[in-house]
PDB file of N, CA and C in Angstrom:
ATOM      1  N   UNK A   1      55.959  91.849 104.960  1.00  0.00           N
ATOM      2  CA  UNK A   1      55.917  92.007 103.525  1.00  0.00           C
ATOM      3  C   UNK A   1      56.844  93.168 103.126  1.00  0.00           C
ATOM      4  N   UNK A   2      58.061  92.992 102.255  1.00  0.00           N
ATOM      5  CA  UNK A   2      58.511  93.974 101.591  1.00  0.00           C
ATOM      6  C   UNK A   2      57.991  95.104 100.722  1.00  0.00           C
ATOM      7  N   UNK A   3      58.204  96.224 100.951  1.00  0.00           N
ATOM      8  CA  UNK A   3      57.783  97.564 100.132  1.00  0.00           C
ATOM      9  C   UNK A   3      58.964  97.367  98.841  1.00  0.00           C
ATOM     10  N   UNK A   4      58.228  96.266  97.413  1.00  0.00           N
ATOM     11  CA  UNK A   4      59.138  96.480  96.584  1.00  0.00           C
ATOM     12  C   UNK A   4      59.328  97.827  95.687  1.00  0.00           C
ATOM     13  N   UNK A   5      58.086  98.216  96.031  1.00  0.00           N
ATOM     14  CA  UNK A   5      58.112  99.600  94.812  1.00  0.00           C
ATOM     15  C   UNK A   5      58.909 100.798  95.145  1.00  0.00           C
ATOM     16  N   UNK A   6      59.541 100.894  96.491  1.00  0.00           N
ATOM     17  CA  UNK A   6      60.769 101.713  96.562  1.00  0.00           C
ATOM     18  C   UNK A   6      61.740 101.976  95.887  1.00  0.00           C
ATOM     19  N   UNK A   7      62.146 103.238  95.583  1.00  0.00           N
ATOM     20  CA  UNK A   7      62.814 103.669  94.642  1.00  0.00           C
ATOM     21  C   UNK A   7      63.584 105.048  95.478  1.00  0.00           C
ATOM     22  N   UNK A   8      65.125 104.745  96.059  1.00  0.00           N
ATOM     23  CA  UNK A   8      65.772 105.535  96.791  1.00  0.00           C
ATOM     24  C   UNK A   8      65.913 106.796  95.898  1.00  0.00           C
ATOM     25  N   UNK A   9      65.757 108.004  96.049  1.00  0.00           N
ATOM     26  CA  UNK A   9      66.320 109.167  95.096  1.00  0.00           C
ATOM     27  C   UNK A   9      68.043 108.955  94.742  1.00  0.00           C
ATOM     28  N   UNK A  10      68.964 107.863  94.985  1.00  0.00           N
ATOM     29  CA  UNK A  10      69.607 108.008  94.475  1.00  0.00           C
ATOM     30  C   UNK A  10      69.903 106.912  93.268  1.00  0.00           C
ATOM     31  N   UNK A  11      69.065 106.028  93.547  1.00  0.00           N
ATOM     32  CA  UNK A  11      68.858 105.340  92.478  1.00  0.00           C
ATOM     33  C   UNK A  11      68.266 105.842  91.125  1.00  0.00           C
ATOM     34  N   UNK A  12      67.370 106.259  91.773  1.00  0.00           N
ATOM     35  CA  UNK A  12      66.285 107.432  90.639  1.00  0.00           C
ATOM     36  C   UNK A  12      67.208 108.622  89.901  1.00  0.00           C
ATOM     37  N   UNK A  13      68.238 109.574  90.369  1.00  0.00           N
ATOM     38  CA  UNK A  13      69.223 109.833  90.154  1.00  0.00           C
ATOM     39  C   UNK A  13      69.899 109.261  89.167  1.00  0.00           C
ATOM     40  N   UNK A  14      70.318 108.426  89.588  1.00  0.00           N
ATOM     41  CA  UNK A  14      71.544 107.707  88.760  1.00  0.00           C
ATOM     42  C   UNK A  14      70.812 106.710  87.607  1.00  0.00           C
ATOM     43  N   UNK A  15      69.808 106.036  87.375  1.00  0.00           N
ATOM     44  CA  UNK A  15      69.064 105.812  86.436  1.00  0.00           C
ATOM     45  C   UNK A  15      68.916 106.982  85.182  1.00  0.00           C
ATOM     46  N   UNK A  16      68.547 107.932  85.732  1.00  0.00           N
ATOM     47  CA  UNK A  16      68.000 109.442  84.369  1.00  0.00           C
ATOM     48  C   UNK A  16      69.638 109.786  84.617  1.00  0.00           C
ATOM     49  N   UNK A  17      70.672 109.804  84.757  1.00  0.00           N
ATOM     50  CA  UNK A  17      71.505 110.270  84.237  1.00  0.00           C
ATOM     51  C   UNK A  17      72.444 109.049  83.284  1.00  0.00           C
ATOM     52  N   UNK A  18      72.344 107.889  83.919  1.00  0.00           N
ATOM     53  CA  UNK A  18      72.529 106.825  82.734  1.00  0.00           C
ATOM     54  C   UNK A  18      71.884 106.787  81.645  1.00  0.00           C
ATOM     55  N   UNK A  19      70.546 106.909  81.948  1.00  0.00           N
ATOM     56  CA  UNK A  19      70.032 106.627  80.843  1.00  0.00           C
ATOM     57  C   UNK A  19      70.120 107.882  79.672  1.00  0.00           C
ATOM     58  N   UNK A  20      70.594 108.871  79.955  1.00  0.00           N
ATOM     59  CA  UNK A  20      70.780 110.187  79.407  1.00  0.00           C
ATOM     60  C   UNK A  20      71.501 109.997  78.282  1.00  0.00           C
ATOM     61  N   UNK A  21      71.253 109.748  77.161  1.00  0.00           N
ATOM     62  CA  UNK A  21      72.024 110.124  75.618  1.00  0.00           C
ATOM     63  C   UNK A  21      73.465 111.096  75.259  1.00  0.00           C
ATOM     64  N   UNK A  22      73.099 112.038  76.160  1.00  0.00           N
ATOM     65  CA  UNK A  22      74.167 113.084  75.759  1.00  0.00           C
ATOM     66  C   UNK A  22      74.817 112.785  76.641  1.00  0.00           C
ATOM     67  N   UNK A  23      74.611 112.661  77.634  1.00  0.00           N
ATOM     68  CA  UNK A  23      75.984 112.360  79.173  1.00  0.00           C
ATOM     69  C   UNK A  23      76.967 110.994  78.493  1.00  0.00           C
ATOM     70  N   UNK A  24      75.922 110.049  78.039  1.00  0.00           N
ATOM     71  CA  UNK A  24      76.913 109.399  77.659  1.00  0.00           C
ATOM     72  C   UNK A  24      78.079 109.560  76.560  1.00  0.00           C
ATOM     73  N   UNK A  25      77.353 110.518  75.509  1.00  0.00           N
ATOM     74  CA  UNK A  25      78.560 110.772  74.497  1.00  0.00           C
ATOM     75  C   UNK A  25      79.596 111.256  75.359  1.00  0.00           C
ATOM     76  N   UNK A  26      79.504 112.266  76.200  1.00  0.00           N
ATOM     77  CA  UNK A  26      80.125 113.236  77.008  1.00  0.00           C
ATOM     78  C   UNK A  26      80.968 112.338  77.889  1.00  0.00           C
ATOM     79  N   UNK A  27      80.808 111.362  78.503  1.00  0.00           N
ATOM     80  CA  UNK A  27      81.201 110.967  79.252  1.00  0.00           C
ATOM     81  C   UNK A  27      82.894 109.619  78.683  1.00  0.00           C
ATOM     82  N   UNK A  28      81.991 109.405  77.103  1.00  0.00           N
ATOM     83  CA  UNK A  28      82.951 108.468  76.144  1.00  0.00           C
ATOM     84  C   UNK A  28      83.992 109.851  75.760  1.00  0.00           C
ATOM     85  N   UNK A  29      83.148 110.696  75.385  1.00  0.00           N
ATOM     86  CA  UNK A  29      84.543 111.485  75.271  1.00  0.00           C
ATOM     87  C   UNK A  29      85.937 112.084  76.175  1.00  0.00           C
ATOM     88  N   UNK A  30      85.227 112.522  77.427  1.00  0.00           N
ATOM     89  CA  UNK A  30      85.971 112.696  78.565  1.00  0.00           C
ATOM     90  C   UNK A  30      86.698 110.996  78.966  1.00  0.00           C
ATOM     91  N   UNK A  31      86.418 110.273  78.177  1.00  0.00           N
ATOM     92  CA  UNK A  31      86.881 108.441  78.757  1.00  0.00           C
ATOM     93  C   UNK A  31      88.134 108.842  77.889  1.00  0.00           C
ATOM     94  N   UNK A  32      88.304 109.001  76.683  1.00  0.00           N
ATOM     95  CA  UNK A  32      88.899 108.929  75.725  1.00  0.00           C
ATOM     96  C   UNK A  32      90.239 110.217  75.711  1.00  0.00           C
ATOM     97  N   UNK A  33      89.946 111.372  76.322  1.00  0.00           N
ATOM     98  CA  UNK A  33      91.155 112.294  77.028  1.00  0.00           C
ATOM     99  C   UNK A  33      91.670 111.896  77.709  1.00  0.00           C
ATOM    100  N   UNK A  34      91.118 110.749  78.647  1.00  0.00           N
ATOM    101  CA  UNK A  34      92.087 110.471  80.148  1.00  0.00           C
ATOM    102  C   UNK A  34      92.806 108.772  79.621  1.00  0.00           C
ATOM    103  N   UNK A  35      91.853 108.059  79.155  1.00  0.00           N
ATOM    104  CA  UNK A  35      92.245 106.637  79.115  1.00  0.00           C
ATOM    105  C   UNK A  35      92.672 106.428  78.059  1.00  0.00           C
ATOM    106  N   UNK A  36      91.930 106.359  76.639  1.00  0.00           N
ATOM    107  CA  UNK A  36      92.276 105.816  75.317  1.00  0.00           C
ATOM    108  C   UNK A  36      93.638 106.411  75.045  1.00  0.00           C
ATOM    109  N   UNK A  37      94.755 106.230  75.325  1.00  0.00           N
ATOM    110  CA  UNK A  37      96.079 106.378  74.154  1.00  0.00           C
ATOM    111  C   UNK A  37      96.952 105.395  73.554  1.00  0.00           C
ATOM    112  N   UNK A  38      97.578 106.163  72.821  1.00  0.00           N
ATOM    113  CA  UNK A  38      98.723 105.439  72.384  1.00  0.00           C
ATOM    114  C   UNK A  38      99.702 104.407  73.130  1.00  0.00           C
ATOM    115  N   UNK A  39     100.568 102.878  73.145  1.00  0.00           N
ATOM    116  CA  UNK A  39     101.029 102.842  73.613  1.00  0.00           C
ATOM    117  C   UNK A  39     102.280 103.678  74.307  1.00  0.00           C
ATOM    118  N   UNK A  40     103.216 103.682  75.017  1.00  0.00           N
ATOM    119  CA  UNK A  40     104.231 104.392  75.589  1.00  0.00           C
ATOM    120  C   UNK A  40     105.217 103.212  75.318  1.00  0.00           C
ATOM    121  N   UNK A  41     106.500 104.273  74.500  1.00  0.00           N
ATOM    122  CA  UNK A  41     107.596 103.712  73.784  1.00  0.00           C
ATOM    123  C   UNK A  41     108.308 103.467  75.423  1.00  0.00           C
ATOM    124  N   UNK A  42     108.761 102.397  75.321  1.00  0.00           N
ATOM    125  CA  UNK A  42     109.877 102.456  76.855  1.00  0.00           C
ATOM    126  C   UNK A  42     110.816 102.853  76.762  1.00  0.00           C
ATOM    127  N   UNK A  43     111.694 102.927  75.301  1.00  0.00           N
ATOM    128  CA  UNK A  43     112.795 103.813  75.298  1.00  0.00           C
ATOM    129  C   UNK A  43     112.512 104.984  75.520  1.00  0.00           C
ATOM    130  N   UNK A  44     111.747 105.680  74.627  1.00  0.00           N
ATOM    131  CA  UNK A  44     111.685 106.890  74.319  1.00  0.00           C
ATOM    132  C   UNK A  44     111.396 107.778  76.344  1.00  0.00           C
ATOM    133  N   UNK A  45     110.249 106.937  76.740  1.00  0.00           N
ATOM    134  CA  UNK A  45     110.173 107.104  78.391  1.00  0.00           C
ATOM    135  C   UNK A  45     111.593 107.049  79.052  1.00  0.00           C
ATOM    136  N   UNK A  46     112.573 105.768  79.099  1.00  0.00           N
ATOM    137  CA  UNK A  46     113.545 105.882  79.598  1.00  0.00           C
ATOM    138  C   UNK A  46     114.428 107.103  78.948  1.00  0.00           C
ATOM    139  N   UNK A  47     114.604 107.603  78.044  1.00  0.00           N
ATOM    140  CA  UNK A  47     115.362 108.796  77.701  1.00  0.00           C
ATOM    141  C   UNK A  47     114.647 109.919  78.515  1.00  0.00           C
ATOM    142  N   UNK A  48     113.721 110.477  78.757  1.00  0.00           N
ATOM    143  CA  UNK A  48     112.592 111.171  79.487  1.00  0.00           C
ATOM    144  C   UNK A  48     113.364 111.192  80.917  1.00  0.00           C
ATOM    145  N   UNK A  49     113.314 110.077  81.700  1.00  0.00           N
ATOM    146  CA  UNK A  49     113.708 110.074  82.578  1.00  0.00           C
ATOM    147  C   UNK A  49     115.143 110.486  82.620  1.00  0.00           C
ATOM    148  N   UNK A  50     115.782 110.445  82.201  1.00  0.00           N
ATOM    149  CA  UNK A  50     117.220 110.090  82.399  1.00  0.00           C
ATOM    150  C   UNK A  50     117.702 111.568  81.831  1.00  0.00           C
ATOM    151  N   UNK A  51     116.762 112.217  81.376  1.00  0.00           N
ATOM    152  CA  UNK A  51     117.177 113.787  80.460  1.00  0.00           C
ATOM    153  C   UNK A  51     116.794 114.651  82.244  1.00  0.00           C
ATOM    154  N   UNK A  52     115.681 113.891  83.011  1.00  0.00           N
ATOM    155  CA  UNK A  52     115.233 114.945  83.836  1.00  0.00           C
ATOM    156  C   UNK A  52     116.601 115.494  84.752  1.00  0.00           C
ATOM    157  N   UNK A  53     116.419 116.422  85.454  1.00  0.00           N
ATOM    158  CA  UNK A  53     117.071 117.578  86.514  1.00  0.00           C
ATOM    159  C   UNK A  53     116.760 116.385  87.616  1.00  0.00           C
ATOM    160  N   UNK A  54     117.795 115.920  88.490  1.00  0.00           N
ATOM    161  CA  UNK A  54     117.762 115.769  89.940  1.00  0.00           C
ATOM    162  C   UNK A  54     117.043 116.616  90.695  1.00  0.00           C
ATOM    163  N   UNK A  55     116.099 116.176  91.834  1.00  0.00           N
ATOM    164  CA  UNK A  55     115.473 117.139  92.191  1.00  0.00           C
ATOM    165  C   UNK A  55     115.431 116.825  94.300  1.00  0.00           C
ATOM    166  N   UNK A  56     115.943 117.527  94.715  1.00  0.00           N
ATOM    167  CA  UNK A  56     116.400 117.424  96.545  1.00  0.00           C
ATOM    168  C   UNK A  56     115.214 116.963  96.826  1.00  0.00           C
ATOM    169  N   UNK A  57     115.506 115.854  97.939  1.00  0.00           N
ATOM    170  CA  UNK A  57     114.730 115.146  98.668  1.00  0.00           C
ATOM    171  C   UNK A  57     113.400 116.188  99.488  1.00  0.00           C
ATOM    172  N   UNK A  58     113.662 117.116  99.805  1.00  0.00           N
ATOM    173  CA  UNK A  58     112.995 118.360 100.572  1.00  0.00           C
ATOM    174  C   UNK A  58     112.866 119.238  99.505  1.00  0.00           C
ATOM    175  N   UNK A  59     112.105 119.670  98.935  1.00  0.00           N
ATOM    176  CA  UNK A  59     111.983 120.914  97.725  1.00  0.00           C
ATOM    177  C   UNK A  59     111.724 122.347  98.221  1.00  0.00           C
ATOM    178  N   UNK A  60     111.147 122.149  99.538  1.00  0.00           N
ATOM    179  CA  UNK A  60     110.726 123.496 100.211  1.00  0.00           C
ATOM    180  C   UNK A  60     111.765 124.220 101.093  1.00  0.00           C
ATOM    181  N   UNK A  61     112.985 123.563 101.351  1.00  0.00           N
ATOM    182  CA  UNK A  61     114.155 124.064 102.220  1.00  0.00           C
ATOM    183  C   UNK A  61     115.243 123.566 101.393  1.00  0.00           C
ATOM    184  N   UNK A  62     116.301 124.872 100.758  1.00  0.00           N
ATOM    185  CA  UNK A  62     117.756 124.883 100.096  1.00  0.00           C
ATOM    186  C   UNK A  62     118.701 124.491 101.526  1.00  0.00           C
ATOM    187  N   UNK A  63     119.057 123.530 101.229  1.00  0.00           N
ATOM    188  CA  UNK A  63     120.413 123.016 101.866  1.00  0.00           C
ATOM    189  C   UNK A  63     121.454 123.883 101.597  1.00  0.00           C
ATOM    190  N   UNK A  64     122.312 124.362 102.067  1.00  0.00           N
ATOM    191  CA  UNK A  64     123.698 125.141 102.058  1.00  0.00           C
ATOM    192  C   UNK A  64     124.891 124.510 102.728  1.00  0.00           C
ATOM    193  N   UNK A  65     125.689 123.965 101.740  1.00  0.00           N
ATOM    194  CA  UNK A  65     126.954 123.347 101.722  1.00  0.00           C
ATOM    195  C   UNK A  65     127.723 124.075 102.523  1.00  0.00           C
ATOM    196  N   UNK A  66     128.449 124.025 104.066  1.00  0.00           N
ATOM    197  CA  UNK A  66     128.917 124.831 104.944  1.00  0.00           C
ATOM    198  C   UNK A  66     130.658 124.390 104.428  1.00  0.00           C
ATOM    199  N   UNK A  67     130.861 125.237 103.978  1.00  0.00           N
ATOM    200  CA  UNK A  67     132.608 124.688 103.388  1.00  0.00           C
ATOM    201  C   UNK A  67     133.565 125.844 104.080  1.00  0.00           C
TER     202      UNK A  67
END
């Protein structure tokens, strides 16, 4: 016979913090800094790129041109 009334503490956990009111505002808002934006113009990106500095394959060791 199965023990249905088990309830792992991390289930129990994660239930009271779902079900939590304020985590969720908190959590739509922190959604909305990282995910919700504007589309991205592709020109305006390709100018972005194309304005940047070349940058050496190795960033941590200057190459010196032996002339």
């Amino acid at each position: 016979m199965k023990n249905t009334s088990y309830v792992s503490e991390t289930s129990e956990f994660l239930k009271t913090f779902i079900d939590n009111p304020e985590m969720h505002e908190k959590q739509m808002k922190l959604r909305n800094t990282w995910w919700d934006k504007e589309p991205v113009d592709l020109d305006e990106q390709k100018s972005y790129e194309e304005a940047g500095v070349k940058q050496d394959p190795y960033v941590y060791f200057t190459y010196h041109n032996k002339k």
